[in-house]
PDB file of N, CA and C in Angstrom:
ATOM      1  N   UNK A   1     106.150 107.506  94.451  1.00  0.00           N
ATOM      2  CA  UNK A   1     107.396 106.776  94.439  1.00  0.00           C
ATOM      3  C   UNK A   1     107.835 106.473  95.866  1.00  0.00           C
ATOM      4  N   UNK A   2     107.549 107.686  96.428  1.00  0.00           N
ATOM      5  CA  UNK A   2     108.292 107.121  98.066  1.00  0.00           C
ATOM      6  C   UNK A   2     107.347 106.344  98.939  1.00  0.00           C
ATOM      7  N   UNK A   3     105.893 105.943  98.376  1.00  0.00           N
ATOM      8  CA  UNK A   3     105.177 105.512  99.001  1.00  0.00           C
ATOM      9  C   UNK A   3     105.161 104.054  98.628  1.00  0.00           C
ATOM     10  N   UNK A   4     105.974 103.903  97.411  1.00  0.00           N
ATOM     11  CA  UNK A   4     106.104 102.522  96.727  1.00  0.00           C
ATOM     12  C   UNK A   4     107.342 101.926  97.853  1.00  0.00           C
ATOM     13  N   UNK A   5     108.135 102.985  97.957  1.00  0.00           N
ATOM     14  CA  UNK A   5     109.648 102.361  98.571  1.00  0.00           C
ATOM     15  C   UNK A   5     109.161 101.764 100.237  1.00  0.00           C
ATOM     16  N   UNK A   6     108.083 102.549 100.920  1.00  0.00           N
ATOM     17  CA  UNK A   6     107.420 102.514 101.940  1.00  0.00           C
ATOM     18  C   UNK A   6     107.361 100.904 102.052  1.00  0.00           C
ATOM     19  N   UNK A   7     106.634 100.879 100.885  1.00  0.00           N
ATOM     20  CA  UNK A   7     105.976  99.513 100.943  1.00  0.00           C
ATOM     21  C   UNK A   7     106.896  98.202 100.724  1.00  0.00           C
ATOM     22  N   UNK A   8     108.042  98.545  99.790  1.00  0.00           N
ATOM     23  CA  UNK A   8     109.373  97.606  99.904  1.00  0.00           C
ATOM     24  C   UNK A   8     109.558  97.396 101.077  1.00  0.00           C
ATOM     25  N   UNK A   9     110.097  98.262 102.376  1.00  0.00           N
ATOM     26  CA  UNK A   9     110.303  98.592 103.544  1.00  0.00           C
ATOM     27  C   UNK A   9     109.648  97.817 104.045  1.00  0.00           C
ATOM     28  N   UNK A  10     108.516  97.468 104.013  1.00  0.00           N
ATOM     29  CA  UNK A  10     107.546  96.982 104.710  1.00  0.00           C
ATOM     30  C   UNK A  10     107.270  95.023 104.646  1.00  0.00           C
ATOM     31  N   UNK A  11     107.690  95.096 103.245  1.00  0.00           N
ATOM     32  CA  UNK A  11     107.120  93.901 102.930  1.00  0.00           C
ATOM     33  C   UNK A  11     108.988  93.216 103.261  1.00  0.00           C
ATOM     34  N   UNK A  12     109.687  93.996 103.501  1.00  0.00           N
ATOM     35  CA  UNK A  12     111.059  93.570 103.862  1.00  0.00           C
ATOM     36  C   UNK A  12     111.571  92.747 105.226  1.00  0.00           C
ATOM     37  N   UNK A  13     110.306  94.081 106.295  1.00  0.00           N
ATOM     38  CA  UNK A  13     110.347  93.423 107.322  1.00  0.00           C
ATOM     39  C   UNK A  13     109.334  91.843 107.648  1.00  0.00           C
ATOM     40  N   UNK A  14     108.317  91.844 106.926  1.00  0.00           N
ATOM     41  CA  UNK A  14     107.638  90.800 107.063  1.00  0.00           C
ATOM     42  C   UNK A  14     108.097  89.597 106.483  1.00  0.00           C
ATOM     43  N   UNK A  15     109.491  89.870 105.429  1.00  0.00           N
ATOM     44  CA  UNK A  15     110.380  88.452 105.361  1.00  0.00           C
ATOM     45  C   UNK A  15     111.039  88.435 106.098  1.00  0.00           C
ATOM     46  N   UNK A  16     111.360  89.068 107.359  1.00  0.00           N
ATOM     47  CA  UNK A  16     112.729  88.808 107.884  1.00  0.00           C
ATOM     48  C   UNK A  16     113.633  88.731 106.702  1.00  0.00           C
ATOM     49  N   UNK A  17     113.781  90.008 106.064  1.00  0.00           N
ATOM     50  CA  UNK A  17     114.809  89.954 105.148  1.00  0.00           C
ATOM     51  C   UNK A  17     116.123  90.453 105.485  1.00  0.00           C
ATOM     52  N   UNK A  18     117.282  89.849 104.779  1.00  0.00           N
ATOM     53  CA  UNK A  18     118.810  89.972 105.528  1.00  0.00           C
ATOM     54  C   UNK A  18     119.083  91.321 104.896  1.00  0.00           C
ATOM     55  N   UNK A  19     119.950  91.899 105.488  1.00  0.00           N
ATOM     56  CA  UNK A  19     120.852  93.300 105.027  1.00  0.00           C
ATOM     57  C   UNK A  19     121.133  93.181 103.552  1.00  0.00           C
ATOM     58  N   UNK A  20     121.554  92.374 103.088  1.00  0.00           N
ATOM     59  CA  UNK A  20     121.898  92.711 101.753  1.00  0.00           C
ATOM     60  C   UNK A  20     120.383  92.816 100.653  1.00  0.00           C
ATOM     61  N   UNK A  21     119.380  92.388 101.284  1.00  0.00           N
ATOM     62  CA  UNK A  21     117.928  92.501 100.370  1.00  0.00           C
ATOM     63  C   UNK A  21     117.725  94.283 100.930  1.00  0.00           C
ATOM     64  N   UNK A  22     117.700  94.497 101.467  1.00  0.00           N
ATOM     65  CA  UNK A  22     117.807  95.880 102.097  1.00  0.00           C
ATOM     66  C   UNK A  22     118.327  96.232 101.209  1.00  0.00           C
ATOM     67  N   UNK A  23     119.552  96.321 101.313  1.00  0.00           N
ATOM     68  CA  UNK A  23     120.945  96.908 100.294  1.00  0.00           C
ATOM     69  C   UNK A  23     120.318  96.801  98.896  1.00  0.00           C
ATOM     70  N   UNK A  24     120.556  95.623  98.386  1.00  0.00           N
ATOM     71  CA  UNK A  24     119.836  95.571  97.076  1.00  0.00           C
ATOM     72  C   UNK A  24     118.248  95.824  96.366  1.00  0.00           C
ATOM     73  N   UNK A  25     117.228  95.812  97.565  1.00  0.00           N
ATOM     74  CA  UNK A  25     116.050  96.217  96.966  1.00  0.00           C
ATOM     75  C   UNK A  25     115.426  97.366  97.410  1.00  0.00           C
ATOM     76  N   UNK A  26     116.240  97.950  98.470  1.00  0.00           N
ATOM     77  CA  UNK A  26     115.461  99.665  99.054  1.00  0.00           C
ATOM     78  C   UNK A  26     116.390 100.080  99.137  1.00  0.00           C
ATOM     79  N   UNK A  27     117.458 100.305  99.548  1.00  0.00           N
ATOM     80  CA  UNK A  27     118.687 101.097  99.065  1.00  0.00           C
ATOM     81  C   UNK A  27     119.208 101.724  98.309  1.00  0.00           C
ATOM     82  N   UNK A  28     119.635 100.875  97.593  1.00  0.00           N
ATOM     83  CA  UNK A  28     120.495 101.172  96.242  1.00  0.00           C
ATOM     84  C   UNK A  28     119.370 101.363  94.751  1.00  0.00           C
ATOM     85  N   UNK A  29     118.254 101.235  94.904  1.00  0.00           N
ATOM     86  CA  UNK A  29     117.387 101.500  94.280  1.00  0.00           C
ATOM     87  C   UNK A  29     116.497 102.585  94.496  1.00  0.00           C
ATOM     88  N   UNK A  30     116.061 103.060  95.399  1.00  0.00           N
ATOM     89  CA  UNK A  30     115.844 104.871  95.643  1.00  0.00           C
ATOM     90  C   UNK A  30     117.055 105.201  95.634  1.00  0.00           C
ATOM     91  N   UNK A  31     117.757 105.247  95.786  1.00  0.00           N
ATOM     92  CA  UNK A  31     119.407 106.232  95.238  1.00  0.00           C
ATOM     93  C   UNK A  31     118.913 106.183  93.653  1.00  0.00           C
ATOM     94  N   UNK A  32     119.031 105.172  93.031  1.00  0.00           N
ATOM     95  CA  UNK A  32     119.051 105.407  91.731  1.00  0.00           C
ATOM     96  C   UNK A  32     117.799 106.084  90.971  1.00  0.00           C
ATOM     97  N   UNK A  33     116.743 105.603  91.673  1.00  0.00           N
ATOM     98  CA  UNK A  33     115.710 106.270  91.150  1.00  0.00           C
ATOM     99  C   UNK A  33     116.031 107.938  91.424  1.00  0.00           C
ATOM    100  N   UNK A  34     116.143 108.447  92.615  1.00  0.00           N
ATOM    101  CA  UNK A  34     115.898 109.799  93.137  1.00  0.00           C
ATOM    102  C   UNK A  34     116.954 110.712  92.192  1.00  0.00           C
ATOM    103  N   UNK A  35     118.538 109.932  91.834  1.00  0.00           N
ATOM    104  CA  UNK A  35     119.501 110.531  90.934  1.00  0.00           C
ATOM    105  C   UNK A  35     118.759 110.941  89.474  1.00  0.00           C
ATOM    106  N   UNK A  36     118.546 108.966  88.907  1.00  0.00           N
ATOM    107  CA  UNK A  36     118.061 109.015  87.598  1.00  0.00           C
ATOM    108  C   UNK A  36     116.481 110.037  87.108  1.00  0.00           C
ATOM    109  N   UNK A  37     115.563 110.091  88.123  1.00  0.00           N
ATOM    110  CA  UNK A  37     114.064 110.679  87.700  1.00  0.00           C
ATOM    111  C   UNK A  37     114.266 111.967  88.635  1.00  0.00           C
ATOM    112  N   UNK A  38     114.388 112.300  89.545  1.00  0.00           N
ATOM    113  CA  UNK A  38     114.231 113.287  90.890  1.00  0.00           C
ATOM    114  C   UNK A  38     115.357 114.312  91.229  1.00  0.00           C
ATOM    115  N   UNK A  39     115.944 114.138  89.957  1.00  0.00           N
ATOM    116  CA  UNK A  39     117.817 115.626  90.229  1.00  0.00           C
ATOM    117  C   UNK A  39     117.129 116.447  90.383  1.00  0.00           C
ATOM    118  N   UNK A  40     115.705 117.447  89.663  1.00  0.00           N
ATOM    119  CA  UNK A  40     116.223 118.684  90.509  1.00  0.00           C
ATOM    120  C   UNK A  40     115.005 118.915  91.555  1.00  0.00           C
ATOM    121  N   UNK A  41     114.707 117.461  91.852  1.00  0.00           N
ATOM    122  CA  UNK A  41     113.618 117.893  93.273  1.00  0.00           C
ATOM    123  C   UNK A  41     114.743 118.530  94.504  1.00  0.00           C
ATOM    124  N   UNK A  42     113.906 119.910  94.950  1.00  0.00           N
ATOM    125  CA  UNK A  42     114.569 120.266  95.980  1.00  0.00           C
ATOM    126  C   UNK A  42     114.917 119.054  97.156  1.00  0.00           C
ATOM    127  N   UNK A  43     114.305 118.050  97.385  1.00  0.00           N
ATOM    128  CA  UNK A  43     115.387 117.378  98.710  1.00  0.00           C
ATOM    129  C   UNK A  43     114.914 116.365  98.073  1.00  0.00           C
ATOM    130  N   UNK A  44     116.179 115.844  97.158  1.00  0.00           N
ATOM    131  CA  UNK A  44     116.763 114.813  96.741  1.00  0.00           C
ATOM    132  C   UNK A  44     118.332 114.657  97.530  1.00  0.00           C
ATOM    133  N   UNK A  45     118.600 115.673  97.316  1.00  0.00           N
ATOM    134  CA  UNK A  45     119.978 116.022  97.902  1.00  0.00           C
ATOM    135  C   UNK A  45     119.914 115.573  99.262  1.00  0.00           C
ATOM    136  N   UNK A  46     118.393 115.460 100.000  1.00  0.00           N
ATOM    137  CA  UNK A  46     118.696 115.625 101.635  1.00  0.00           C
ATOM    138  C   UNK A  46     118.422 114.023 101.526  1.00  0.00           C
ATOM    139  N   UNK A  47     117.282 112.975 100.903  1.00  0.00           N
ATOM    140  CA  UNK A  47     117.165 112.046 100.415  1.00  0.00           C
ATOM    141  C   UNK A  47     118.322 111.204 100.379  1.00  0.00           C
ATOM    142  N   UNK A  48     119.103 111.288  99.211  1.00  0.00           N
ATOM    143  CA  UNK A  48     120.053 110.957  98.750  1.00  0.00           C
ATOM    144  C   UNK A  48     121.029 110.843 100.014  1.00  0.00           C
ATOM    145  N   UNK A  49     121.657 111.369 100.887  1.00  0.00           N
ATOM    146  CA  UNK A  49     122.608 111.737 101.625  1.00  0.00           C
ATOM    147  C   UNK A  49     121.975 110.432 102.583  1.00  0.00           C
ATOM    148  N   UNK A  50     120.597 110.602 103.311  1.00  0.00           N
ATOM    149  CA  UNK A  50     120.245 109.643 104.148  1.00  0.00           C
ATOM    150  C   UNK A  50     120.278 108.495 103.848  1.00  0.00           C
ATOM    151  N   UNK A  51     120.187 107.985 102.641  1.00  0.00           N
ATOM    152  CA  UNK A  51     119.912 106.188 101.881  1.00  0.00           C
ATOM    153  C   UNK A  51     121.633 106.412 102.018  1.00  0.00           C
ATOM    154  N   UNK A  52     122.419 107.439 101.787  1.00  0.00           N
ATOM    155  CA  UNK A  52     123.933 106.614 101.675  1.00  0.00           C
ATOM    156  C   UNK A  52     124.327 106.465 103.229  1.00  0.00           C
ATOM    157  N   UNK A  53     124.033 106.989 104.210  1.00  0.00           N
ATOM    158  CA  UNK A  53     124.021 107.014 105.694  1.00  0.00           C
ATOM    159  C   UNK A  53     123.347 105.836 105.765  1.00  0.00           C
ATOM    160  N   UNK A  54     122.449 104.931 105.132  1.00  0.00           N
ATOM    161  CA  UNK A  54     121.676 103.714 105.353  1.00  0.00           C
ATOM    162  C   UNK A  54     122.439 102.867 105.271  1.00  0.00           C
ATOM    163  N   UNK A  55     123.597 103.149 103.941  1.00  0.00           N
ATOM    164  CA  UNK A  55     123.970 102.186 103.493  1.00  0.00           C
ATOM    165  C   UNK A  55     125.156 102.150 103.964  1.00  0.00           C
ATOM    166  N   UNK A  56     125.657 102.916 104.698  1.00  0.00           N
ATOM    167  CA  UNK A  56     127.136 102.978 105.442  1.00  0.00           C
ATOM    168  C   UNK A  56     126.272 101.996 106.920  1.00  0.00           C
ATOM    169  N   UNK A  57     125.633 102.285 107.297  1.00  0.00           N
ATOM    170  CA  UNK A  57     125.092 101.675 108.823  1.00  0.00           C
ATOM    171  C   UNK A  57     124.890 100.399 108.861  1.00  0.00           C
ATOM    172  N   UNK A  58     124.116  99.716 107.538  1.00  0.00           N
ATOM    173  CA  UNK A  58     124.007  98.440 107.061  1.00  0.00           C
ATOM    174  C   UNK A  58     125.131  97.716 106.547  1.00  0.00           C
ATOM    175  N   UNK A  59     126.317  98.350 106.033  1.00  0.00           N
ATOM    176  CA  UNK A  59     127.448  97.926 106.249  1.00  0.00           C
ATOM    177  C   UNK A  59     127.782  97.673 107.746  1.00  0.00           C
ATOM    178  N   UNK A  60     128.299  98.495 108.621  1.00  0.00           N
ATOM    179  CA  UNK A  60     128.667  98.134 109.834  1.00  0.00           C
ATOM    180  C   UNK A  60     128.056  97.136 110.281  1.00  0.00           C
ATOM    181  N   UNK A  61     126.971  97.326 110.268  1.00  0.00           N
ATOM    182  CA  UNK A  61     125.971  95.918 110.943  1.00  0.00           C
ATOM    183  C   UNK A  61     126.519  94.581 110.609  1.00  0.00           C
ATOM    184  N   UNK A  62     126.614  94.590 109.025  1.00  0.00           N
ATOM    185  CA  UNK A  62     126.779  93.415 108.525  1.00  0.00           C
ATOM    186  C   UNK A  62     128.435  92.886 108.818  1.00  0.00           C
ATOM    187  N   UNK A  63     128.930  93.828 109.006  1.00  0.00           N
ATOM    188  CA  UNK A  63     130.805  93.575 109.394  1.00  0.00           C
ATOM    189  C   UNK A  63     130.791  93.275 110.795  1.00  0.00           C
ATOM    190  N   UNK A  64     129.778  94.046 111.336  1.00  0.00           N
ATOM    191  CA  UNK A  64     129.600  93.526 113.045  1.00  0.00           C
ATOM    192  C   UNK A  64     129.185  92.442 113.433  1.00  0.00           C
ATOM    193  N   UNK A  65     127.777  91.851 112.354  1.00  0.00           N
ATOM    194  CA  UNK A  65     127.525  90.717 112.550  1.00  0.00           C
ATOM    195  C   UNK A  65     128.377  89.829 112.072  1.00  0.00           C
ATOM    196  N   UNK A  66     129.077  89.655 111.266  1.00  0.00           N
ATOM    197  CA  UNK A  66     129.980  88.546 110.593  1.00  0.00           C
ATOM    198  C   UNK A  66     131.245  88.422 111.740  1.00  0.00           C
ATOM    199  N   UNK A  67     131.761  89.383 112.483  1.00  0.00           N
ATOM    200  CA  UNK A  67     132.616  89.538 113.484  1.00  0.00           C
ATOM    201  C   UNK A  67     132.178  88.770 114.520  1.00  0.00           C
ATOM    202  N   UNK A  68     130.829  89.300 114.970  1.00  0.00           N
ATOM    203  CA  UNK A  68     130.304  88.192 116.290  1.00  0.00           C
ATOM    204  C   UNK A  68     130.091  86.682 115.919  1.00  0.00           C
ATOM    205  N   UNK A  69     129.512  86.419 114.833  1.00  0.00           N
ATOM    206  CA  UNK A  69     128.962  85.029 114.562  1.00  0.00           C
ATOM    207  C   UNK A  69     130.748  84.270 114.398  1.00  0.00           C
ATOM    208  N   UNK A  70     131.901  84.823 113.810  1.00  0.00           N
ATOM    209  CA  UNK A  70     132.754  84.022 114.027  1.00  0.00           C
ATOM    210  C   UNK A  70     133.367  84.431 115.590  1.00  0.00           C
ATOM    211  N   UNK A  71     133.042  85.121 116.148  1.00  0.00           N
ATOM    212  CA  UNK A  71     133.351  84.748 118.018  1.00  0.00           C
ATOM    213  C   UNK A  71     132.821  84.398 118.150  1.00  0.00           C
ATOM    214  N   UNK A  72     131.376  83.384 117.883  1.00  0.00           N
ATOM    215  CA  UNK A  72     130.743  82.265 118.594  1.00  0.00           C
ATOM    216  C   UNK A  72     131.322  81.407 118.488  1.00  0.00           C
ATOM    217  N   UNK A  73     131.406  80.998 116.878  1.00  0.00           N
ATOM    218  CA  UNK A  73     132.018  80.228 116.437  1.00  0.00           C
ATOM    219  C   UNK A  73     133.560  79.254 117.439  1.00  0.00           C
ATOM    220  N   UNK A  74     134.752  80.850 117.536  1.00  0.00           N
ATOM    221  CA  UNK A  74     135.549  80.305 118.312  1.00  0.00           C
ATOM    222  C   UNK A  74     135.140  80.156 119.784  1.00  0.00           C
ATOM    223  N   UNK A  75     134.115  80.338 120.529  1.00  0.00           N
ATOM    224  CA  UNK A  75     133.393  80.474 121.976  1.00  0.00           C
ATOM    225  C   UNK A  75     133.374  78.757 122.058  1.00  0.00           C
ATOM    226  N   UNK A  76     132.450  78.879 120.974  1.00  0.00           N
ATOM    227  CA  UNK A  76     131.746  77.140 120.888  1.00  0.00           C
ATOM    228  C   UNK A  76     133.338  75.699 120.436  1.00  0.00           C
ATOM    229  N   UNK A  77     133.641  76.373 119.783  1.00  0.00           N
ATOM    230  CA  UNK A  77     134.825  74.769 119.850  1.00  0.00           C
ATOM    231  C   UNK A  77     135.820  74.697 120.958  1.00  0.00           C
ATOM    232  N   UNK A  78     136.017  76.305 121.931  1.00  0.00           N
ATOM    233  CA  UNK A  78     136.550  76.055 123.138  1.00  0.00           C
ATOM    234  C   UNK A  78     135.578  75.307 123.932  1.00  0.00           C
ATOM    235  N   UNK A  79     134.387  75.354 123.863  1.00  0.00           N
ATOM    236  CA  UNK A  79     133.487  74.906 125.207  1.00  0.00           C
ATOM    237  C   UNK A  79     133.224  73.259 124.564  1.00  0.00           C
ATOM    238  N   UNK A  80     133.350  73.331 123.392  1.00  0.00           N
ATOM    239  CA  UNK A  80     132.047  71.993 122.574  1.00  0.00           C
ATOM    240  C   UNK A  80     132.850  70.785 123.752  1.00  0.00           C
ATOM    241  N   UNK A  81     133.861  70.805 124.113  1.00  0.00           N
ATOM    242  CA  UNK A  81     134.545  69.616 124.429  1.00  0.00           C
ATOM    243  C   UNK A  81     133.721  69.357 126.152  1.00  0.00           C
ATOM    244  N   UNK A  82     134.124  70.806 126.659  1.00  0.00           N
ATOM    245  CA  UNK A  82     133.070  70.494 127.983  1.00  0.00           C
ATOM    246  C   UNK A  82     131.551  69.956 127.957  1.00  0.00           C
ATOM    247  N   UNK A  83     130.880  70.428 127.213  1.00  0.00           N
ATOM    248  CA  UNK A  83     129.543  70.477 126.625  1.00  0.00           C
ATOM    249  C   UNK A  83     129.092  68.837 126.826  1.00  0.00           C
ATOM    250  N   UNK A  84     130.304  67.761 125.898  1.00  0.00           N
ATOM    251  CA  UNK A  84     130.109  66.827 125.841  1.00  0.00           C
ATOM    252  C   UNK A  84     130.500  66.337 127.257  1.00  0.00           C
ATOM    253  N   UNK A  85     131.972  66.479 128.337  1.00  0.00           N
ATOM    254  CA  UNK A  85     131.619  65.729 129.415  1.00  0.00           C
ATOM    255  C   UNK A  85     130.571  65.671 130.321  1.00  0.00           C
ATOM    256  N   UNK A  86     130.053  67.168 130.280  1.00  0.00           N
ATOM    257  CA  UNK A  86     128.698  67.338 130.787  1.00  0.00           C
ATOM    258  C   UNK A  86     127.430  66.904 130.533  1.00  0.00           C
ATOM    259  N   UNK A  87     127.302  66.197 129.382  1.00  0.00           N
ATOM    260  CA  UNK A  87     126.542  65.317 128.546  1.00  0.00           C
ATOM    261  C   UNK A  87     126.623  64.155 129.104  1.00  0.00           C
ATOM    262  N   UNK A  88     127.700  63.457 129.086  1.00  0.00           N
ATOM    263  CA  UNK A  88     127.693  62.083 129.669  1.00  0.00           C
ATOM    264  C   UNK A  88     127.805  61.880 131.064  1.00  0.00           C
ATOM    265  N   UNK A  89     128.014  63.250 131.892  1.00  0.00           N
ATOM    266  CA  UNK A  89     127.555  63.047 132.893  1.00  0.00           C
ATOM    267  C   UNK A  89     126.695  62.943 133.087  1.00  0.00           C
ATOM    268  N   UNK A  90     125.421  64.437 132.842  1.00  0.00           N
ATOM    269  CA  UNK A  90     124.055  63.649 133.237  1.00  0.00           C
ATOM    270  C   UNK A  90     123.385  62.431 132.890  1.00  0.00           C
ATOM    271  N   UNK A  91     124.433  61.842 131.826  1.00  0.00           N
ATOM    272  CA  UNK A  91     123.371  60.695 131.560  1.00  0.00           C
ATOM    273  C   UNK A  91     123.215  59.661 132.520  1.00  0.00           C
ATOM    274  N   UNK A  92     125.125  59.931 133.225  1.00  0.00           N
ATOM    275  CA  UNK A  92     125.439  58.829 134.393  1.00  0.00           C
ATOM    276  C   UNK A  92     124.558  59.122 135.431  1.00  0.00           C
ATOM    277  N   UNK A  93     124.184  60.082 135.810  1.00  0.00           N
ATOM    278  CA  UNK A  93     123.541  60.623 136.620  1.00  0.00           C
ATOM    279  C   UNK A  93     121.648  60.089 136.937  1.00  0.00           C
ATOM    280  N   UNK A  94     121.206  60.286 135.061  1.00  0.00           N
ATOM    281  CA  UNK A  94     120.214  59.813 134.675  1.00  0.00           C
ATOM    282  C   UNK A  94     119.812  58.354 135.151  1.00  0.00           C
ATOM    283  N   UNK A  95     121.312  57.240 134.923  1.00  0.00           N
ATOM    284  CA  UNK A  95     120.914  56.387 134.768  1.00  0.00           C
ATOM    285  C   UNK A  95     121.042  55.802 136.456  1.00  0.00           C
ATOM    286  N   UNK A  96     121.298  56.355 137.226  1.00  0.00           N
ATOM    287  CA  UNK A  96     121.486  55.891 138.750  1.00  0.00           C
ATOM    288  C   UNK A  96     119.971  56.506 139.346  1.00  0.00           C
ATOM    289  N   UNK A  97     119.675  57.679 139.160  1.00  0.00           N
ATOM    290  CA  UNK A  97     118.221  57.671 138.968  1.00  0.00           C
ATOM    291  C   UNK A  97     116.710  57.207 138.818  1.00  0.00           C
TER     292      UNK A  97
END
C-alpha cells in the first residue's frame, strides 16, 4: 500500500501537479485508507499525524501562493502604465536607428 502511494507521489511530480491533486489524490486518500484498513497497525498513528502535517503545509502554500499571485497582480497594473511608455519609447528610439 505505501509503495502504491510512493508511486502516486511520483507520477504527481512528473505532472507538475497543483496542490490540490496532492490534496485530493495522496493525501486525503492514505488518511483514509490507513484509518479505514490499517487502525491497529502500530504506526498508523505516527502515519496519520504526518499526512495531516502535509495537509496543514499544503494549505499554507496554497494561501501563500494565492496571496503572492494577487501582489503581482497589484505590482503589474501599478507598473503596466510605465511598461507601455517605455514601449513606445524604444520604438522611437528604434526608429531613428
Amino acid at each position: 500500500m505505501i509503495n502504491s502511494y510512493i508511486g502516486v507521489y511520483g507520477q504527481l511530480l512528473e505532472e507538475n501537479a497543483n496542490i490540490k491533486r496532492f490534496m485530493d489524490e495522496l493525501i486525503g486518500p492514505t488518511l483514509r485508507e490507513f484509518y479505514e484498513n490499517y487502525r491497529d497497525n502500530p504506526y498508523t498513528d505516527e502515519i496519520a499525524t504526518m499526512c495531516k502535517k502535509a495537509r496543514v503545509k499544503f494549505h499554507e502554500v496554497e494561501v501563500d501562493m494565492t496571496a503572492m499571485a494577487n501582489d503581482f497582480k497589484k505590482i503589474r497594473g501599478k507598473i503596466e502604465p510605465s511598461i507601455s511608455v517605455l514601449q513606445n519609447f524604444v520604438a522611437k528610439v528604434d526608429k531613428i536607428i
